[in-house]
Protein backbone atom coordinates (compact mmCIF):
# COMPACT_ATOMS: atom_id res chain seq x y z
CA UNK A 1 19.22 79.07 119.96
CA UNK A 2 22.25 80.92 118.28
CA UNK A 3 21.18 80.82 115.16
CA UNK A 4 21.04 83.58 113.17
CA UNK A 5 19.06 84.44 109.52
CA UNK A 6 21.95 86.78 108.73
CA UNK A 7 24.71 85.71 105.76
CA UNK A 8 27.64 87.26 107.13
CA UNK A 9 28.51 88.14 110.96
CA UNK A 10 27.60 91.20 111.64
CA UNK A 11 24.93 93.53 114.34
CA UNK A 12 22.35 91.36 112.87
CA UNK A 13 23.88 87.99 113.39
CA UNK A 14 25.06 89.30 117.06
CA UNK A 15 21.39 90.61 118.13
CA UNK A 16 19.28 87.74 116.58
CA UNK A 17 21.95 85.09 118.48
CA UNK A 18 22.16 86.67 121.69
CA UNK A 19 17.84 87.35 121.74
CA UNK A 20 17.86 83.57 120.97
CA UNK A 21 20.61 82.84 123.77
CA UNK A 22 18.79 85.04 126.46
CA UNK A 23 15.70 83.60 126.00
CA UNK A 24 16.34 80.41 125.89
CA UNK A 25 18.14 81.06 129.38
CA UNK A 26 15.60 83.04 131.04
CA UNK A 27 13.84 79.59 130.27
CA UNK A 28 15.87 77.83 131.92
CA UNK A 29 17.44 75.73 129.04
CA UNK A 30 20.92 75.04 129.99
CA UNK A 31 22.31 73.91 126.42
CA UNK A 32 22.36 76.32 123.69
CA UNK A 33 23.27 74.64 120.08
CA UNK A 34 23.68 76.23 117.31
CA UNK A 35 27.01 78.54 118.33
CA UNK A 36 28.54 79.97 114.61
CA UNK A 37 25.95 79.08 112.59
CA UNK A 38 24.70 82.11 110.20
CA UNK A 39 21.94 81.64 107.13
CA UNK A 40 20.17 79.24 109.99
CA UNK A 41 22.40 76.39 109.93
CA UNK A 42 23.21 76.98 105.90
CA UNK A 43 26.95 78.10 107.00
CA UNK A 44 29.95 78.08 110.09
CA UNK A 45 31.46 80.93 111.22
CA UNK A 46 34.42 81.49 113.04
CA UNK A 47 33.80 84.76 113.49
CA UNK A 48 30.14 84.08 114.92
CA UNK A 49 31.62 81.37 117.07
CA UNK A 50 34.10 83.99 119.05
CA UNK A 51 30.94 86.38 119.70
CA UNK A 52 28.69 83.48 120.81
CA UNK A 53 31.24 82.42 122.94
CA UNK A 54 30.98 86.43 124.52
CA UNK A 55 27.08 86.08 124.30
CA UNK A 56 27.17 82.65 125.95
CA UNK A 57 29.04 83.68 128.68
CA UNK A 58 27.02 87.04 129.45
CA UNK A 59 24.04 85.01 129.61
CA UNK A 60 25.32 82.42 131.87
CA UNK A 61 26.59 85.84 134.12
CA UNK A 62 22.93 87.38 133.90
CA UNK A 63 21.21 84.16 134.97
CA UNK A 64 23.03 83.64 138.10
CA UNK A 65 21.35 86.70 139.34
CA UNK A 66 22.99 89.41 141.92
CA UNK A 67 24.36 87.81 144.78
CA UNK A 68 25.52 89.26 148.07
């Protein structure tokens, strides 16, 4: 759900992952694959793989909800 259609990591790569990430956690999918991939699984990124690991975490955070 990571995945991203852009070639290098940039505000595209980062918006198009975390969409995919949020969504698939507001459905209630607890596994997202696909962390560092750009060019939709065509290439690894470290780069991508630091801010999925950001954009993985935030969603996690926002799907806990507010607690008292």
């Amino acid at each position: 759900m990571n995945l991203s259609d852009s070639k290098v990591p940039d505000a595209q790569a980062g918006f198009e992952g975390g969409m995919g990430a949020l969504l698939a956690g507001l459905a209630g999918i607890n596994m997202i694959a696909g962390p560092g991939m750009l060019d939709f699984e065509s290439t690894q990124s470290f780069e991508k793989l630091i801010i999925d690991n950001e954009i993985a975490g935030m969603v996690k955070r926002f799907t806990q909800g507010i607690t008292d």
